[in-house]
Protein backbone atom coordinates (compact mmCIF):
# COMPACT_ATOMS: atom_id res chain seq x y z
CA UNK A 1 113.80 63.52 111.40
CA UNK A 2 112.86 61.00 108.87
CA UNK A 3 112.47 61.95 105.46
CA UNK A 4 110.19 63.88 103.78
CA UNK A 5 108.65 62.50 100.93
CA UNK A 6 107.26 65.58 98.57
CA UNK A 7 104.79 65.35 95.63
CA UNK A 8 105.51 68.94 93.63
CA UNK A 9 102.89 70.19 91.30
CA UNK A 10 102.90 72.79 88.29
CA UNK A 11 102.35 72.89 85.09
CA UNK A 12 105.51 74.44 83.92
CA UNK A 13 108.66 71.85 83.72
CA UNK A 14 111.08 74.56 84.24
CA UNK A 15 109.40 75.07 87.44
CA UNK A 16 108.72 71.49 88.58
CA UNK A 17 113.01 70.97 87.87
CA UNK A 18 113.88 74.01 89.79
CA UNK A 19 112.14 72.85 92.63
CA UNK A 20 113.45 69.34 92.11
CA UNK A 21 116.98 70.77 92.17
CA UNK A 22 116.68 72.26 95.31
CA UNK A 23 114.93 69.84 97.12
CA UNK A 24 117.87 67.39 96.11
CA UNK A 25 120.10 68.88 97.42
CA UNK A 26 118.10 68.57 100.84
CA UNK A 27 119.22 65.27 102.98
CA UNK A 28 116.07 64.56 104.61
CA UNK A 29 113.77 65.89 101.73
CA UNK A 30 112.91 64.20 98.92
CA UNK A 31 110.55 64.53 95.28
CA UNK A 32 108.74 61.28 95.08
CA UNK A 33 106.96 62.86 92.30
CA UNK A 34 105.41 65.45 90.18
CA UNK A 35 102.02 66.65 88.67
CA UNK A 36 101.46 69.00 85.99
CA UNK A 37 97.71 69.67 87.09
CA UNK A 38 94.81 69.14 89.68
CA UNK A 39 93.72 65.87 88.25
CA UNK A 40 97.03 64.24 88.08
CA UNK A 41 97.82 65.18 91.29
CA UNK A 42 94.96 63.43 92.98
CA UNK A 43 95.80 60.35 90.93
CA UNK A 44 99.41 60.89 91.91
CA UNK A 45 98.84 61.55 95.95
CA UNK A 46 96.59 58.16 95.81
CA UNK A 47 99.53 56.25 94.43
CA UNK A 48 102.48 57.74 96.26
CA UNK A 49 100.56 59.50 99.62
CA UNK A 50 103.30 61.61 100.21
CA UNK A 51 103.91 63.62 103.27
CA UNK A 52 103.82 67.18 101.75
CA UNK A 53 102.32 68.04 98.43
CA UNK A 54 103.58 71.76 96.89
CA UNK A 55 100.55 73.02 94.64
CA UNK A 56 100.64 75.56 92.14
CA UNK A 57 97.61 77.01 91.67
CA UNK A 58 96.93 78.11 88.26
CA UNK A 59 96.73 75.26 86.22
CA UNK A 60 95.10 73.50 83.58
CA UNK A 61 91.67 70.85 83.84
CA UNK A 62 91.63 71.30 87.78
CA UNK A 63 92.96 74.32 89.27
CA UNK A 64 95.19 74.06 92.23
CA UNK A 65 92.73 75.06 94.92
CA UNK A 66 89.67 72.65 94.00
CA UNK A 67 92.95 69.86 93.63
CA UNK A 68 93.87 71.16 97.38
CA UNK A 69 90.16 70.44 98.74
CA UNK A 70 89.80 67.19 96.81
CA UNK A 71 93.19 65.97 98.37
CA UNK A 72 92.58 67.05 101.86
CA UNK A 73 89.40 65.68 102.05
CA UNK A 74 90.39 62.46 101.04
CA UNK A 75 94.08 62.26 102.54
CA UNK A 76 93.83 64.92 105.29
CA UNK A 77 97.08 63.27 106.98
CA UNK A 78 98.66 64.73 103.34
CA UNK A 79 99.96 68.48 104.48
CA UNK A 80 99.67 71.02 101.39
CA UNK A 81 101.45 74.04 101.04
CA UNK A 82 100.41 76.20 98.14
CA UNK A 83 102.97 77.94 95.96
CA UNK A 84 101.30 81.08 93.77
CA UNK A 85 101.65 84.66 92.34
CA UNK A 86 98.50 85.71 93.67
CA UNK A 87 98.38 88.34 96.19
CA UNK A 88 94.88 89.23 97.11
CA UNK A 89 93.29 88.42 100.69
CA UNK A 90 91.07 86.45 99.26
CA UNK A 91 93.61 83.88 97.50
CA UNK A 92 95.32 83.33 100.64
CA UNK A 93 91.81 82.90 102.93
CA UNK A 94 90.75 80.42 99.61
CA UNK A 95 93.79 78.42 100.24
CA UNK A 96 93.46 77.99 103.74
CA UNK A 97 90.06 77.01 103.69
CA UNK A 98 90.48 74.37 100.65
CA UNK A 99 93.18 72.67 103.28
CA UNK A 100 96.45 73.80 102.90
CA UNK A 101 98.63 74.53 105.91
CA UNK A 102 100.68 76.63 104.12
CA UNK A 103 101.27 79.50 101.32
CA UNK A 104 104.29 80.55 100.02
CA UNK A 105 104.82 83.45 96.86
CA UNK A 106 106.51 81.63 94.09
CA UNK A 107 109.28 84.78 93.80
CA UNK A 108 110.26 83.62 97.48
CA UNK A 109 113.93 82.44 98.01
CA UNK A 110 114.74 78.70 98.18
CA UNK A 111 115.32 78.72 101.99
CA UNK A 112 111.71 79.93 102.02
CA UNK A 113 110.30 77.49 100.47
CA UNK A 114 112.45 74.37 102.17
CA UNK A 115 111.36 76.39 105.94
CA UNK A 116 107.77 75.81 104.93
CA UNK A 117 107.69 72.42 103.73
CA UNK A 118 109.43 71.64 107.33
CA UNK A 119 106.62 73.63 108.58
CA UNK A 120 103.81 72.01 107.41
CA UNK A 121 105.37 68.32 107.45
CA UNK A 122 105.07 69.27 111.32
CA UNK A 123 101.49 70.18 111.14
CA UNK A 124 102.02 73.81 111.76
CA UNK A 125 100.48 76.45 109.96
CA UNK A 126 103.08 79.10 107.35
CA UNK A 127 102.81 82.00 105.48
CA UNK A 128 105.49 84.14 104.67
CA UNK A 129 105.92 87.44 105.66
CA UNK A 130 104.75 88.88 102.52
CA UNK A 131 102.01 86.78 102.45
CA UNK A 132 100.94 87.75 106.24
CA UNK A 133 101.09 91.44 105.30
CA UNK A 134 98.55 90.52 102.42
CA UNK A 135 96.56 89.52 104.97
CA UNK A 136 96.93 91.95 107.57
CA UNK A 137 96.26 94.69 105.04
CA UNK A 138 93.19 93.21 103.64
CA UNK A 139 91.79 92.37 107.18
CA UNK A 140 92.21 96.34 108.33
CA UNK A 141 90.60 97.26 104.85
CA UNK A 142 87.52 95.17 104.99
CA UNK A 143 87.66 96.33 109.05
CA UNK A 144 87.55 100.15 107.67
CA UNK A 145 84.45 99.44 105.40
CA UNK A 146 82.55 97.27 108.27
CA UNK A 147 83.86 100.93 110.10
CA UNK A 148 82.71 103.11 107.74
CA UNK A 149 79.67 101.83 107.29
CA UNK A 150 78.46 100.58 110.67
CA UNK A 151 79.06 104.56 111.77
CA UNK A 152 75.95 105.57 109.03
CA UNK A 153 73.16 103.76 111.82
CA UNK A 154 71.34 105.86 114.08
CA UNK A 155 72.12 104.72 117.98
CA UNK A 156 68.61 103.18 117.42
CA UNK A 157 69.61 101.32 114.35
CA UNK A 158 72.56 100.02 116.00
CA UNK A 159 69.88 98.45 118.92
CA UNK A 160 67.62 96.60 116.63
CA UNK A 161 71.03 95.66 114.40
CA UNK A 162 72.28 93.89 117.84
CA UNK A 163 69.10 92.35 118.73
CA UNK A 164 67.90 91.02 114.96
CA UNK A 165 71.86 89.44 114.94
CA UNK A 166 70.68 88.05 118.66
CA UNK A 167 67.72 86.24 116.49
CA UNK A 168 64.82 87.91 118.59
CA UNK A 169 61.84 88.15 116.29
CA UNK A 170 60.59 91.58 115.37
CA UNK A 171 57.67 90.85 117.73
CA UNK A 172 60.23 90.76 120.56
CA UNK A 173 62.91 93.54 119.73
CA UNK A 174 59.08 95.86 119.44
CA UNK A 175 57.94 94.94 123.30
CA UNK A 176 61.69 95.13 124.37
CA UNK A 177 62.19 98.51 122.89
CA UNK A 178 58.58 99.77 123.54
CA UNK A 179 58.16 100.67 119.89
CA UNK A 180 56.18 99.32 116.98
CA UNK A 181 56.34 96.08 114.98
CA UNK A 182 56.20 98.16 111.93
CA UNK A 183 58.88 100.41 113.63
CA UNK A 184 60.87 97.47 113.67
CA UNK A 185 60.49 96.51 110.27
CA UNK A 186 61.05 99.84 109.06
CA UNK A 187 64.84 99.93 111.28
CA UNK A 188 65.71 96.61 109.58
CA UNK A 189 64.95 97.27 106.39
CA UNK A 190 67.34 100.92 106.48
CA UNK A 191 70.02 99.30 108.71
CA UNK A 192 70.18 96.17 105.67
CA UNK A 193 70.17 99.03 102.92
CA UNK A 194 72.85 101.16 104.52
CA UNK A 195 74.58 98.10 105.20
CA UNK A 196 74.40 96.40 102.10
CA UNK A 197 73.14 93.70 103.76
CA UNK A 198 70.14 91.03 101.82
CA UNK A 199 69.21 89.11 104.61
CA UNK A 200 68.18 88.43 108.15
CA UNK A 201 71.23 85.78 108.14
CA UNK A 202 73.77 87.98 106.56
CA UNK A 203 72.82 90.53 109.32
CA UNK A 204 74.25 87.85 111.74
CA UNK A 205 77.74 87.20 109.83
CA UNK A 206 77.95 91.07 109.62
CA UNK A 207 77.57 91.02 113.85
CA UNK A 208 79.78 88.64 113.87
CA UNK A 209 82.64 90.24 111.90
CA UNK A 210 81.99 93.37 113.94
CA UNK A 211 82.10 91.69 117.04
CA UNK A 212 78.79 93.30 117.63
CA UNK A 213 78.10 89.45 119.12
CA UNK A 214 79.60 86.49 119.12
CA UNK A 215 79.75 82.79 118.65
CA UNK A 216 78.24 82.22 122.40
CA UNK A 217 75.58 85.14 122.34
C-alpha cells in the first residue's frame, strides 16, 4: 500500500497533536497537514489534495459538515471521514449525505480511528459500532412512529393513501373506488391530518418510507 497522505481538522491543538502522534507512528500513514476550521480546510485540501481528510465537526466560521459538502463536491476523489461527539441519527445521516464515507465518535480508541482511515482511503463506507447502533436505534424509532401512526387510517384511508402516493388524481382514485370526488378529498385531507402530513408530495416520501410503494411503482 502506498502511503496515505491525511489532512486532520479541529479546532482544538491538543486534539489536532494527539491525532498527529498517532498517525506518526503509522508507516504508511502520514499528516500532510492540519485545519483548525471549515474554511481553512478547503483552502488546505486545494493546496495539498490529500487522500483522506479527518473533520471535526463543530467548529468555528464553517462548521465541519457544510466544509465536508464543499470538499466533496469539489474534490470527490478526497475520502472524508468525520470525527464528532454527536450521537443523534440525524448527525450521522447529515454526514453521510454532505460526503463523507466515514464517521467515527471522537472517545473511540486509536486503532479505531487508524481502521477507518484505511477504510475510507479504500473507498469503503465505516461507522463504528457505536455509531451503527445510533443508527439502528433511530431507524426502528422513526419505523415505530411511521407504525404507530399509519395503524390510526381506516382500511379505506389506507386505499386512497396508496393510490394518491401512486400519483392518480382524485378524479381517478373516485371512478376506481366507485366513490365521490369530494369523498376523495375528504380521505386525503384526514389521512394528511392523522399523518401529519402537508402535502400531496410528502404523502409520497411517507409511502415510500413505509414501503407502501416504491421507487418503480
Amino acid at each position: 500500500m502506498s502511503t496515505i497522505r491525511v489532512l486532520s481538522v479541529d479546532d482544538h491543538p491538543i486534539v489536532l497533536e494527539g491525532i498527529r502522534a498517532l498517525l506518526e507512528a503509522i508507516d504508511d500513514i502520514e499528516v500532510v497537514g492540519e485545519a483548525t476550521d471549515g474554511t481553512d480546510a478547503i483552502l488546505k485540501v486545494k493546496e495539498l489534495l490529500p487522500d483522506v481528510v479527518v473533520m471535526d465537526v463543530a467548529m468555528p466560521k464553517l462548521d465541519g459538515l457544510e466544509a465536508t459538502r464543499r470538499i466533496h463536491k469539489e474534490h470527490p476523489d478526497v475520502k472524508m471521514l468525520i470525527l464528532t461527539q454527536h450521537k443523534n441519527p440525524e448527525y450521522v445521516l447529515a454526514s453521510i449525505e454532505a460526503g463523507a464515507l466515514g464517521c467515527i465518535p471522537k472517545h473511540a480508541v486509536a486503532s479505531d480511528l487508524v481502521s477507518a482511515i484505511y477504510t475510507v482511503y479504500n473507498g469503503e463506507s465505516y461507522l463504528s459500532p457505536s455509531m451503527t447502533r445510533v443508527l439502528v436505534d433511530g431507524y426502528r424509532d422513526k419505523r415505530q412512529d411511521i407504525h404507530d401512526d399509519y395503524e390510526t387510517l381506516t382500511p379505506r384511508e389506507r386505499e386512497i393513501l396508496k393510490l394518491a402516493a401512486e400519483e392518480y388524481s382524485d378524479t381517478e382514485i373516485a371512478s376506481m373506488l366507485s366513490i365521490s370526488v369530494n369523498t376523495v378529498m375528504n380521505h386525503r385531507q384526514h389521512i394528511m391530518a392523522k399523518l401529519h402530513i402537508r402535502s400531496r408530495i410528502g404523502i409520497v416520501k411517507y409511502a415510500l418510507r413505509r414501503g407502501i410503494i416504491d421507487l418503480d411503482t
